[in-house]
PDB file of N, CA and C in Angstrom:
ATOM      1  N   UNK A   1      82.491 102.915 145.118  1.00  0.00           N
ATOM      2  CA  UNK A   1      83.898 102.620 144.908  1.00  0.00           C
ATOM      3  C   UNK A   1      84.366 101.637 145.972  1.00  0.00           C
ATOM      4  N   UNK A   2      84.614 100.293 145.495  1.00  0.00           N
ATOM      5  CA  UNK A   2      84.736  99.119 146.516  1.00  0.00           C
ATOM      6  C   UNK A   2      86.349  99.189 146.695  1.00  0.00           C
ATOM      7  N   UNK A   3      87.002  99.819 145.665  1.00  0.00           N
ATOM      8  CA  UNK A   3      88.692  99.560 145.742  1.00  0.00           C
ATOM      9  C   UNK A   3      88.967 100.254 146.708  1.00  0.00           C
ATOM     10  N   UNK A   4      88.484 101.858 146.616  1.00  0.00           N
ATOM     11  CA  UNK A   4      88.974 102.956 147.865  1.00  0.00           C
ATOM     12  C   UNK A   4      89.178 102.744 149.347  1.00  0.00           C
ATOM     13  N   UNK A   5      88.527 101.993 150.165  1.00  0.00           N
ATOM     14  CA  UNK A   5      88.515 101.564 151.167  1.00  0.00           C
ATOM     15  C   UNK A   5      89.882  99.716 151.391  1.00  0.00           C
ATOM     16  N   UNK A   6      89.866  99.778 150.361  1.00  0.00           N
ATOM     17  CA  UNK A   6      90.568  98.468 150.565  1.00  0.00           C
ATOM     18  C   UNK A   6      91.491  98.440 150.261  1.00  0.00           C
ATOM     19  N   UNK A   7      92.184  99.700 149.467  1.00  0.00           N
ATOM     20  CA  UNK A   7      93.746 100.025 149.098  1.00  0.00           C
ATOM     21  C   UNK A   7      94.025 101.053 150.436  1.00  0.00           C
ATOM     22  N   UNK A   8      93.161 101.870 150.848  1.00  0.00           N
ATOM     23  CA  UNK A   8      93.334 102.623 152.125  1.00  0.00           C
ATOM     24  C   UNK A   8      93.920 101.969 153.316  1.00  0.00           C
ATOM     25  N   UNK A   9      92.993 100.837 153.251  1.00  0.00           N
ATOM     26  CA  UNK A   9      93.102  99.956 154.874  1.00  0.00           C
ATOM     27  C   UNK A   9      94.627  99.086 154.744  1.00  0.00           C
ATOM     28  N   UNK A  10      95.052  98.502 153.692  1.00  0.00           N
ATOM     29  CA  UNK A  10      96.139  97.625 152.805  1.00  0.00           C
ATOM     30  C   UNK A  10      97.521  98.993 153.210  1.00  0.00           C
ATOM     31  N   UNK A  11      97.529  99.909 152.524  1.00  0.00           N
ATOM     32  CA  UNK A  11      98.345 101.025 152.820  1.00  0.00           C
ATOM     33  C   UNK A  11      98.953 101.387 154.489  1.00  0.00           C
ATOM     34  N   UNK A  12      97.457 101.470 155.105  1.00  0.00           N
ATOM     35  CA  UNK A  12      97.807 102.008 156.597  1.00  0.00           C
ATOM     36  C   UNK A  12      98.338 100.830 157.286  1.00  0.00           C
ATOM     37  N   UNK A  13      97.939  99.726 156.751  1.00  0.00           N
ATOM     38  CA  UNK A  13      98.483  98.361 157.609  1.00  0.00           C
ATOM     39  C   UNK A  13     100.221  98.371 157.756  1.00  0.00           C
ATOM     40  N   UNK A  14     100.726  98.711 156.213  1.00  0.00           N
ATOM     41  CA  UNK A  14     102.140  98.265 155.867  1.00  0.00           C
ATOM     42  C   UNK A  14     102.766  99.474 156.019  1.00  0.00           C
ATOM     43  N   UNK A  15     102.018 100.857 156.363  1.00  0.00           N
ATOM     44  CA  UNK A  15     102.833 102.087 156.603  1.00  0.00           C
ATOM     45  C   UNK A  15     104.166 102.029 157.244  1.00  0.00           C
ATOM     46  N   UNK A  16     104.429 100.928 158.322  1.00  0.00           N
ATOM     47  CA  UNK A  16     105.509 101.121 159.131  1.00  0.00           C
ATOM     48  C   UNK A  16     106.810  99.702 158.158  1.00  0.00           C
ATOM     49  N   UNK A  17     106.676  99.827 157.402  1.00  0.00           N
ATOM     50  CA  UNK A  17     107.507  99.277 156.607  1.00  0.00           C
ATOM     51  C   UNK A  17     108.636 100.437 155.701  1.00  0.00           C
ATOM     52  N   UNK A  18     109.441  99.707 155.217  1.00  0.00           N
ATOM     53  CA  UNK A  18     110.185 100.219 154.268  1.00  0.00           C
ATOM     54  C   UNK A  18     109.686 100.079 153.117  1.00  0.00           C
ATOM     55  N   UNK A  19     108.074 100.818 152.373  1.00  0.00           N
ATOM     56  CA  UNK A  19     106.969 100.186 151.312  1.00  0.00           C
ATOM     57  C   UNK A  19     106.603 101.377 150.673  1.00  0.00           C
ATOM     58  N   UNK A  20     107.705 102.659 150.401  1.00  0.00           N
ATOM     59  CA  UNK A  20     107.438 103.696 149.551  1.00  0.00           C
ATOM     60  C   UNK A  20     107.364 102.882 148.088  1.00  0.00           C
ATOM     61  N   UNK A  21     108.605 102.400 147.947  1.00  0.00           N
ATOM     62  CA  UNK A  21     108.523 102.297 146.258  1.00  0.00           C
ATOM     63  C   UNK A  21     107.789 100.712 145.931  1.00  0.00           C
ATOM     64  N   UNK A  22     106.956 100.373 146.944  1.00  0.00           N
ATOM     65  CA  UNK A  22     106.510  98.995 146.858  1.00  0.00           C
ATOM     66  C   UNK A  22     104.539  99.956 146.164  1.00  0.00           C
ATOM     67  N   UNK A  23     104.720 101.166 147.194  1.00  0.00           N
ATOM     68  CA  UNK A  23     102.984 101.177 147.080  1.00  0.00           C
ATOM     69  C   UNK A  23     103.434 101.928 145.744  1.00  0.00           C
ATOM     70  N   UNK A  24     104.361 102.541 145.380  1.00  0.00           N
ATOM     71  CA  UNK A  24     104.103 103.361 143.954  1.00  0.00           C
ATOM     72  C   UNK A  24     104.340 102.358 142.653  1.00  0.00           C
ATOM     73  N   UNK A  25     104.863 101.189 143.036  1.00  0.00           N
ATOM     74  CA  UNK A  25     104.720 100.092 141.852  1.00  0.00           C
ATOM     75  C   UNK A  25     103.029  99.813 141.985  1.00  0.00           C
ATOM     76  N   UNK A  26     102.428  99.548 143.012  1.00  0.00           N
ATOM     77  CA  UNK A  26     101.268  99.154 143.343  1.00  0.00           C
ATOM     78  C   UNK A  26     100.050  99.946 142.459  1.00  0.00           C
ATOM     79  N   UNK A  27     100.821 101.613 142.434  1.00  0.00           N
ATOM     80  CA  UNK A  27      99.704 102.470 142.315  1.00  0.00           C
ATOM     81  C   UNK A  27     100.306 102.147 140.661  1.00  0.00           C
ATOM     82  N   UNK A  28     101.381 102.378 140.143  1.00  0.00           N
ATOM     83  CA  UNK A  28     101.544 102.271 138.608  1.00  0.00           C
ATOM     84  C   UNK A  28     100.597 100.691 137.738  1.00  0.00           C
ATOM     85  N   UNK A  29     100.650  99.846 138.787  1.00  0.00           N
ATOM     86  CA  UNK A  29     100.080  98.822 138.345  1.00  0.00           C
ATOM     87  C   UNK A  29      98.152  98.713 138.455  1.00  0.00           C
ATOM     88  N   UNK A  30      98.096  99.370 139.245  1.00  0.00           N
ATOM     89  CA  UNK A  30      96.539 100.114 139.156  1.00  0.00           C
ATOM     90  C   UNK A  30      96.195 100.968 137.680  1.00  0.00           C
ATOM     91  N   UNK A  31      96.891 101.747 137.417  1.00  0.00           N
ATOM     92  CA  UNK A  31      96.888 102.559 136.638  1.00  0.00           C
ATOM     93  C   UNK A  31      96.781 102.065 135.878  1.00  0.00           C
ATOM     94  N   UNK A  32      98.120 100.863 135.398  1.00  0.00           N
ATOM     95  CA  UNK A  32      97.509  99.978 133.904  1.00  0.00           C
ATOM     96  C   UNK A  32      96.615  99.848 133.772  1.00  0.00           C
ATOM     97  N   UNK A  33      95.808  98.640 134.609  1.00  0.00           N
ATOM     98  CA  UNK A  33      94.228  98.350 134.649  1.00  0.00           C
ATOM     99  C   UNK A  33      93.703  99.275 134.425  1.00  0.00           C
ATOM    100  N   UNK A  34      93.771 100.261 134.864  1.00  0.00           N
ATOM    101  CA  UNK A  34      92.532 100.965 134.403  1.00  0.00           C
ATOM    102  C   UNK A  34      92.658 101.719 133.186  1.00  0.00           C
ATOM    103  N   UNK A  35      93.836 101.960 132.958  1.00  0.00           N
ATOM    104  CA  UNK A  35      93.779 102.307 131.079  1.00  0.00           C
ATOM    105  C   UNK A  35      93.620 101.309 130.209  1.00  0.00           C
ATOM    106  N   UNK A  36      93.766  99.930 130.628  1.00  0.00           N
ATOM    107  CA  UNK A  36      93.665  99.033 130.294  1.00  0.00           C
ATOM    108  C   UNK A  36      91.681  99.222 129.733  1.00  0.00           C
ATOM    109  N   UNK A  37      91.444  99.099 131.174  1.00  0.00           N
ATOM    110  CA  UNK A  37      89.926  98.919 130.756  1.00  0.00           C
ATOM    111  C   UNK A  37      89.027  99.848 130.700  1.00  0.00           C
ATOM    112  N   UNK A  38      89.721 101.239 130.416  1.00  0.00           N
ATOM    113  CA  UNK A  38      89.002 102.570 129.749  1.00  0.00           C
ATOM    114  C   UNK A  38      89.274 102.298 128.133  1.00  0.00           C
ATOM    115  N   UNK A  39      90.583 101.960 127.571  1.00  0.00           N
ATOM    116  CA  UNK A  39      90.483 101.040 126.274  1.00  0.00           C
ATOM    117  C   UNK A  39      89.654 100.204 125.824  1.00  0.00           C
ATOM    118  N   UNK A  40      89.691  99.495 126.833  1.00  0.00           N
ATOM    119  CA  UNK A  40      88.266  98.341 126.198  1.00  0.00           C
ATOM    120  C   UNK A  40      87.063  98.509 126.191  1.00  0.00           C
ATOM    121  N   UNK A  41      86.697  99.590 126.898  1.00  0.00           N
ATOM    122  CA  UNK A  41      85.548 100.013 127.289  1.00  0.00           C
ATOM    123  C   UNK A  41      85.043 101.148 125.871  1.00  0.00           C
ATOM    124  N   UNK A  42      86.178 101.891 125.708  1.00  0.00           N
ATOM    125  CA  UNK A  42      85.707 102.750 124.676  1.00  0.00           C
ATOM    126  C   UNK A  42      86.776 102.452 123.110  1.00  0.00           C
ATOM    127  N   UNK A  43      86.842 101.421 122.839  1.00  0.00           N
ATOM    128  CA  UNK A  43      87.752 100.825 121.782  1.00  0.00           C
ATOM    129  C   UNK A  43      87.762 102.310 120.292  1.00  0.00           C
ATOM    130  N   UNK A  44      86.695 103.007 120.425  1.00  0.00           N
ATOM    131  CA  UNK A  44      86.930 103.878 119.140  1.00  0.00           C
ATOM    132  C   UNK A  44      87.183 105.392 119.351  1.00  0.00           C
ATOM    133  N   UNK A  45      87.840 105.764 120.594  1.00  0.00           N
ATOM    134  CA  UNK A  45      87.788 106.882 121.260  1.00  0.00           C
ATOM    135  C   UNK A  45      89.175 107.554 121.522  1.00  0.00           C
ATOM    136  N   UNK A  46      89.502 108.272 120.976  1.00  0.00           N
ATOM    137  CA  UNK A  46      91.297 108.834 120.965  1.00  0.00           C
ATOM    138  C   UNK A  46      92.116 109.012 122.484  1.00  0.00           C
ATOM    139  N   UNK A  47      93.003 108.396 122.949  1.00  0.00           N
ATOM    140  CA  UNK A  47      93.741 108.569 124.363  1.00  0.00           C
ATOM    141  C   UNK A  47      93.222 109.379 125.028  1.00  0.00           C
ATOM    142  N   UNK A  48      93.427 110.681 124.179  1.00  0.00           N
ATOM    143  CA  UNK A  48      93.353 112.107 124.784  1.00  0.00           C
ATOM    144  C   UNK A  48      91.683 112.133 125.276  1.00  0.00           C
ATOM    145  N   UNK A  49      90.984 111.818 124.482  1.00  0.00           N
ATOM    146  CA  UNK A  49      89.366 111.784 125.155  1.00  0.00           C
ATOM    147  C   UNK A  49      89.091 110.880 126.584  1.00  0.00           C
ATOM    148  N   UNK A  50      89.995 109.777 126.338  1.00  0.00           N
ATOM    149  CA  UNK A  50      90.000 108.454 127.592  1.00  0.00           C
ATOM    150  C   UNK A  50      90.452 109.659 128.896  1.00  0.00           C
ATOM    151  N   UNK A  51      91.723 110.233 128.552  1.00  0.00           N
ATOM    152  CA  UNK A  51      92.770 111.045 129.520  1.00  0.00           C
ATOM    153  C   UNK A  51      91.703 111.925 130.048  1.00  0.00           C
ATOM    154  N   UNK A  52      91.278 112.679 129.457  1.00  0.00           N
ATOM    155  CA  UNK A  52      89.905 113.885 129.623  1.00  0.00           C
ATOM    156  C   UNK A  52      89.160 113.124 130.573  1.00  0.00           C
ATOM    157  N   UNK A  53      88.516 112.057 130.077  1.00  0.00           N
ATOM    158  CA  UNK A  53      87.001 111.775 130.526  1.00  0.00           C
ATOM    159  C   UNK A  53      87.374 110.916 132.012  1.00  0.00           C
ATOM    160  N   UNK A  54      88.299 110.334 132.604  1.00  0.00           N
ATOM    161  CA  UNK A  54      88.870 109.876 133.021  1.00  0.00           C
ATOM    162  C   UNK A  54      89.846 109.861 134.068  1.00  0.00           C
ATOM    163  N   UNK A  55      90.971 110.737 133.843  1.00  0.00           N
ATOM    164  CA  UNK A  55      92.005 111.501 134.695  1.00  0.00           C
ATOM    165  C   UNK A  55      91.783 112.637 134.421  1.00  0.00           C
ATOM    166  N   UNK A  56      92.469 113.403 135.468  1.00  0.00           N
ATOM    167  CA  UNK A  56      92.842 114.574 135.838  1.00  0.00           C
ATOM    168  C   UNK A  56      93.938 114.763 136.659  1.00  0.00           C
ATOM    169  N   UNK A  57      94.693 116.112 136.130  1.00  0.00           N
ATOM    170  CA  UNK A  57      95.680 116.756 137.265  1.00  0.00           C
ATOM    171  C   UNK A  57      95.369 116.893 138.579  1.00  0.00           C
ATOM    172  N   UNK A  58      96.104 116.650 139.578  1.00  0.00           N
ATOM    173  CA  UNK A  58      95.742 116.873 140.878  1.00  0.00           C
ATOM    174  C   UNK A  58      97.379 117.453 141.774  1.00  0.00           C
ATOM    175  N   UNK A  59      97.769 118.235 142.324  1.00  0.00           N
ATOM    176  CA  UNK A  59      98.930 117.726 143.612  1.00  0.00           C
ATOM    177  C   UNK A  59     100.051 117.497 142.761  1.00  0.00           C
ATOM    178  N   UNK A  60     100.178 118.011 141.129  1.00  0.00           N
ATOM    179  CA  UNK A  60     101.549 117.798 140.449  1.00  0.00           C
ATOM    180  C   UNK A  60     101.419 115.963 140.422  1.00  0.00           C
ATOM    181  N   UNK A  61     100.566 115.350 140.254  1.00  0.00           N
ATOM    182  CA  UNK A  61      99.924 114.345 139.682  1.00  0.00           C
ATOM    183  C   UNK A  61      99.454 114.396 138.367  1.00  0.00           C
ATOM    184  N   UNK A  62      99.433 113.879 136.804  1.00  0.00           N
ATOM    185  CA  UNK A  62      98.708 114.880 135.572  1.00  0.00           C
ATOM    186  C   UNK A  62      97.774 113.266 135.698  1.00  0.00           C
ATOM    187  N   UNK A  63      97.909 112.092 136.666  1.00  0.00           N
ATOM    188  CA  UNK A  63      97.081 110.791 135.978  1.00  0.00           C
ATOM    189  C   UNK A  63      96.371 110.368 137.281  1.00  0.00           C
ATOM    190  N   UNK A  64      95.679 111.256 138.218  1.00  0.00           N
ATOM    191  CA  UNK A  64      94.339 110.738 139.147  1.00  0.00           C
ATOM    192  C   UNK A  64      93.624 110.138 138.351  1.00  0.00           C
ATOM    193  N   UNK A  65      92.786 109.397 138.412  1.00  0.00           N
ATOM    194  CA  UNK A  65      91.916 108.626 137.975  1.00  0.00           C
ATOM    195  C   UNK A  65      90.226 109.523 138.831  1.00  0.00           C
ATOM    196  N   UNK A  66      89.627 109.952 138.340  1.00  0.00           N
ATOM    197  CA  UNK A  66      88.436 110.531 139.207  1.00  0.00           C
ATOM    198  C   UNK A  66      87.311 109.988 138.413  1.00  0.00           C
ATOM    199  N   UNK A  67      85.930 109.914 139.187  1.00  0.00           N
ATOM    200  CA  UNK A  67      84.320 110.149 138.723  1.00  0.00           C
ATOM    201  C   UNK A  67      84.098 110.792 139.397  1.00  0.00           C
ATOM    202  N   UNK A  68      82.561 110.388 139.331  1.00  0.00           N
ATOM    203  CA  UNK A  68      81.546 111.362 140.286  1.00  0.00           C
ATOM    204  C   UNK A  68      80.387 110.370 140.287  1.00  0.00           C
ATOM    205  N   UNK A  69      80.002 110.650 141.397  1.00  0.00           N
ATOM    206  CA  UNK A  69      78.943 110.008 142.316  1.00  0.00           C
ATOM    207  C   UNK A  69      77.614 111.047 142.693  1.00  0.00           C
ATOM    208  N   UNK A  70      76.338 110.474 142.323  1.00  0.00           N
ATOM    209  CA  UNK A  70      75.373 111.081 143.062  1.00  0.00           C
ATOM    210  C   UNK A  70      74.741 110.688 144.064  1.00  0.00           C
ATOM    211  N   UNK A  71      74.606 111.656 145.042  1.00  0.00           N
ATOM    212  CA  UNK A  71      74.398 111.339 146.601  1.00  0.00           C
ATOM    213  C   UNK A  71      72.795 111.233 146.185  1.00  0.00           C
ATOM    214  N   UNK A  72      72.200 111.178 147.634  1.00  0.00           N
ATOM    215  CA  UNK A  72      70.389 110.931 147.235  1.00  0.00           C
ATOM    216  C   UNK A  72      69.815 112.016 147.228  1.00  0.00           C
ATOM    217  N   UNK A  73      70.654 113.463 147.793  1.00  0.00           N
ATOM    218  CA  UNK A  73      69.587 114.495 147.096  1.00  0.00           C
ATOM    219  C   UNK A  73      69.722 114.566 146.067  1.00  0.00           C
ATOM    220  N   UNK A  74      70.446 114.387 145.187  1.00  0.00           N
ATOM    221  CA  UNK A  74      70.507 114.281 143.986  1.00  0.00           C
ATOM    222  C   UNK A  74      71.544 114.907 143.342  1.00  0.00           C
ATOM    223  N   UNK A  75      72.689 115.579 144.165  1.00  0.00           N
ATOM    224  CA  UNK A  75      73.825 116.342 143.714  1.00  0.00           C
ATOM    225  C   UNK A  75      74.711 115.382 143.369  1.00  0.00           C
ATOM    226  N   UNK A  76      75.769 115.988 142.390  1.00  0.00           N
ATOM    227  CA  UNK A  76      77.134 115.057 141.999  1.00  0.00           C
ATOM    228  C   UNK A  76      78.395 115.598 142.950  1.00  0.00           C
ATOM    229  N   UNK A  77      78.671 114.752 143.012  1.00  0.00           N
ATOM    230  CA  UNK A  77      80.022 114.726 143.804  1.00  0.00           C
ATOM    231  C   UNK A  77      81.336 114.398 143.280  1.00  0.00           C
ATOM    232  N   UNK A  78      82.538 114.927 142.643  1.00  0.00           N
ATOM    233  CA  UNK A  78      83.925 114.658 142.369  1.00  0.00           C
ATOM    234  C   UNK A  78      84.307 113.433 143.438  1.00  0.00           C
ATOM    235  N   UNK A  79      84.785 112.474 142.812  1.00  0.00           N
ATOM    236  CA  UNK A  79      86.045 111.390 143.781  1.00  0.00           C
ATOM    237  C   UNK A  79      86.684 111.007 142.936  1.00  0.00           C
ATOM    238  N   UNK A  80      88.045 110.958 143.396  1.00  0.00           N
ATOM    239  CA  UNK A  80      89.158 110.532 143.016  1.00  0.00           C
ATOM    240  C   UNK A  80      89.618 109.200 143.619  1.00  0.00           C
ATOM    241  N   UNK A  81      90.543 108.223 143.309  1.00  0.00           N
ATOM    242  CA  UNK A  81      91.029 107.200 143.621  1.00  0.00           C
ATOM    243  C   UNK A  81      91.964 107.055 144.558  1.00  0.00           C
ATOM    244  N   UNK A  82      92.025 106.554 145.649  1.00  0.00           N
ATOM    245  CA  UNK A  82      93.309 106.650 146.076  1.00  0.00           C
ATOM    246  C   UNK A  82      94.227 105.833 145.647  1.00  0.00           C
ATOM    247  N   UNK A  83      95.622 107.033 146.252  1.00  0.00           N
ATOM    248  CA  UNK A  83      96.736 106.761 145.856  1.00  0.00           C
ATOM    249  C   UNK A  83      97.776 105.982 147.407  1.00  0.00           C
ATOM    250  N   UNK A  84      98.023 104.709 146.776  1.00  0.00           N
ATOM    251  CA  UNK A  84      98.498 104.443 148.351  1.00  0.00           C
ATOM    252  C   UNK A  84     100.073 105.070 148.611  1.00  0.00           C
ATOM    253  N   UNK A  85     100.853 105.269 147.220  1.00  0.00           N
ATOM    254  CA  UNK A  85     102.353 105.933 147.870  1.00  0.00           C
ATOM    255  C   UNK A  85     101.879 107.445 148.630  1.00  0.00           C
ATOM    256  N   UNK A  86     100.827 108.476 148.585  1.00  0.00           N
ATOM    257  CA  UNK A  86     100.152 109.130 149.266  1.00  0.00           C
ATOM    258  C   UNK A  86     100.299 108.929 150.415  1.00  0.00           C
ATOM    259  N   UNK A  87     100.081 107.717 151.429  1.00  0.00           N
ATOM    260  CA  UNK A  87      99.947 107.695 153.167  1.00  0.00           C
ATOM    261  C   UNK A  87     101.455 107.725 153.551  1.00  0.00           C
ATOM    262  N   UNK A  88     101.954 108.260 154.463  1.00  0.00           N
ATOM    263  CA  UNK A  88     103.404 109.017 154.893  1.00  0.00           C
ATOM    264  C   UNK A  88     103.792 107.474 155.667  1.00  0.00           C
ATOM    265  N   UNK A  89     105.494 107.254 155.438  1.00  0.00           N
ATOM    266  CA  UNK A  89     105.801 106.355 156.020  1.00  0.00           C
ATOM    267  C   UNK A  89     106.159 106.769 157.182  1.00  0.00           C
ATOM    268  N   UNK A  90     105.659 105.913 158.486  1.00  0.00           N
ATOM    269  CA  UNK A  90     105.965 106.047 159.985  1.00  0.00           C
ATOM    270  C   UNK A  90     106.766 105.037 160.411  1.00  0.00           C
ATOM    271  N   UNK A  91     108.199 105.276 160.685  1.00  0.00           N
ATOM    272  CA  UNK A  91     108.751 104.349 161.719  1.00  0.00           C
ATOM    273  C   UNK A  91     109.066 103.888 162.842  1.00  0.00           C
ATOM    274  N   UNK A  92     109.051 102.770 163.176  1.00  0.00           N
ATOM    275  CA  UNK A  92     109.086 102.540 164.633  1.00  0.00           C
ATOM    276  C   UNK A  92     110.141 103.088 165.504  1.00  0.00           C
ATOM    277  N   UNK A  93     110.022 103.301 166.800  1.00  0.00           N
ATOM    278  CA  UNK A  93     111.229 103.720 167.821  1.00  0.00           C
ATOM    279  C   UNK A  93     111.621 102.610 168.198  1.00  0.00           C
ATOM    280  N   UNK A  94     112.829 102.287 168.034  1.00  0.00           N
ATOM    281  CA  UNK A  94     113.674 101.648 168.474  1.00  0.00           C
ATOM    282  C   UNK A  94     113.322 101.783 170.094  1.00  0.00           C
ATOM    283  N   UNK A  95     113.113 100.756 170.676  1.00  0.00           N
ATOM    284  CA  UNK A  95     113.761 100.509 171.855  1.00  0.00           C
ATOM    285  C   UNK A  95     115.114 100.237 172.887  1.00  0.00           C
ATOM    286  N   UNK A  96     115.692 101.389 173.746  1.00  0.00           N
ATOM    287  CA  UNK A  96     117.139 101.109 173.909  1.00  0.00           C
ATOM    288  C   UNK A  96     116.902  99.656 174.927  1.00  0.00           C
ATOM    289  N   UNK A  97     118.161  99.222 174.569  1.00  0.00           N
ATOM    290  CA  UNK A  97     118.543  97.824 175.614  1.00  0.00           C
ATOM    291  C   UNK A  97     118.759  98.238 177.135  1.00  0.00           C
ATOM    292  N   UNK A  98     118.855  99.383 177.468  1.00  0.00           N
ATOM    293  CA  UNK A  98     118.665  99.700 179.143  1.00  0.00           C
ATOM    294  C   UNK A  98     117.122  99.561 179.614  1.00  0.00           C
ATOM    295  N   UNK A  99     116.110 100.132 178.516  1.00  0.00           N
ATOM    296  CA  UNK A  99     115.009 100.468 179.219  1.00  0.00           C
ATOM    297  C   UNK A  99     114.151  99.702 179.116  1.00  0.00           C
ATOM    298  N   UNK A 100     114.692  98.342 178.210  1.00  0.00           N
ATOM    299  CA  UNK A 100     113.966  96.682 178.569  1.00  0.00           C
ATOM    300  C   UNK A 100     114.300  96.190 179.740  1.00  0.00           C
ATOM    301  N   UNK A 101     113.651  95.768 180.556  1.00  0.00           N
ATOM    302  CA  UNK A 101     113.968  95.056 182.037  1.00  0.00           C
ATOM    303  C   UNK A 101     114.632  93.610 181.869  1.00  0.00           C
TER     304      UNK A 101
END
């Protein structure tokens, strides 16, 4: 998963912004794409099978996007996508004008 790491790092960069409803347009526009191209991918296959095979509920979430991955012993592993409105916004402290020199 090449996206996971690069919507992660993108997220933590802009955390100290005012970028709640910027990353949840971000994440809705992810989402297209990829129903987008679970459609194209399976053109004769009913929503509900795409939704199944595809997403899952998570966290009062009903549209994670998950697979699974096998490691080299040979087990499968659940992963899910990240979500960048997920990372908590942190804001800066103001600095007072006395305690600049």
């Amino acid at each position: 998963m090449q996206l996971h790491p690069v919507m992660r790092g993108w997220a933590q960069d802009h955390q100290h912004g005012a970028s709640k409803r910027t990353f949840a347009k971000g994440d809705h526009q992810i989402f297209a794409l990829l129903w987008q191209w679970a459609r194209r991918r399976h053109p004769r296959k009913s929503r509900s099978w795409m939704r199944d095979k595809y997403f899952r509920a998570e966290d009062g979430n009903n549209w994670v996007f998950f697979g699974h991955v096998t490691r080299p012993n040979g087990t499968q592993q659940d992963v899910r996508l990240f979500r960048a409105s997920s990372v908590p916004m942190r804001r800066h402290t103001k600095i007072k004008g006395e305690a600049n020199p």
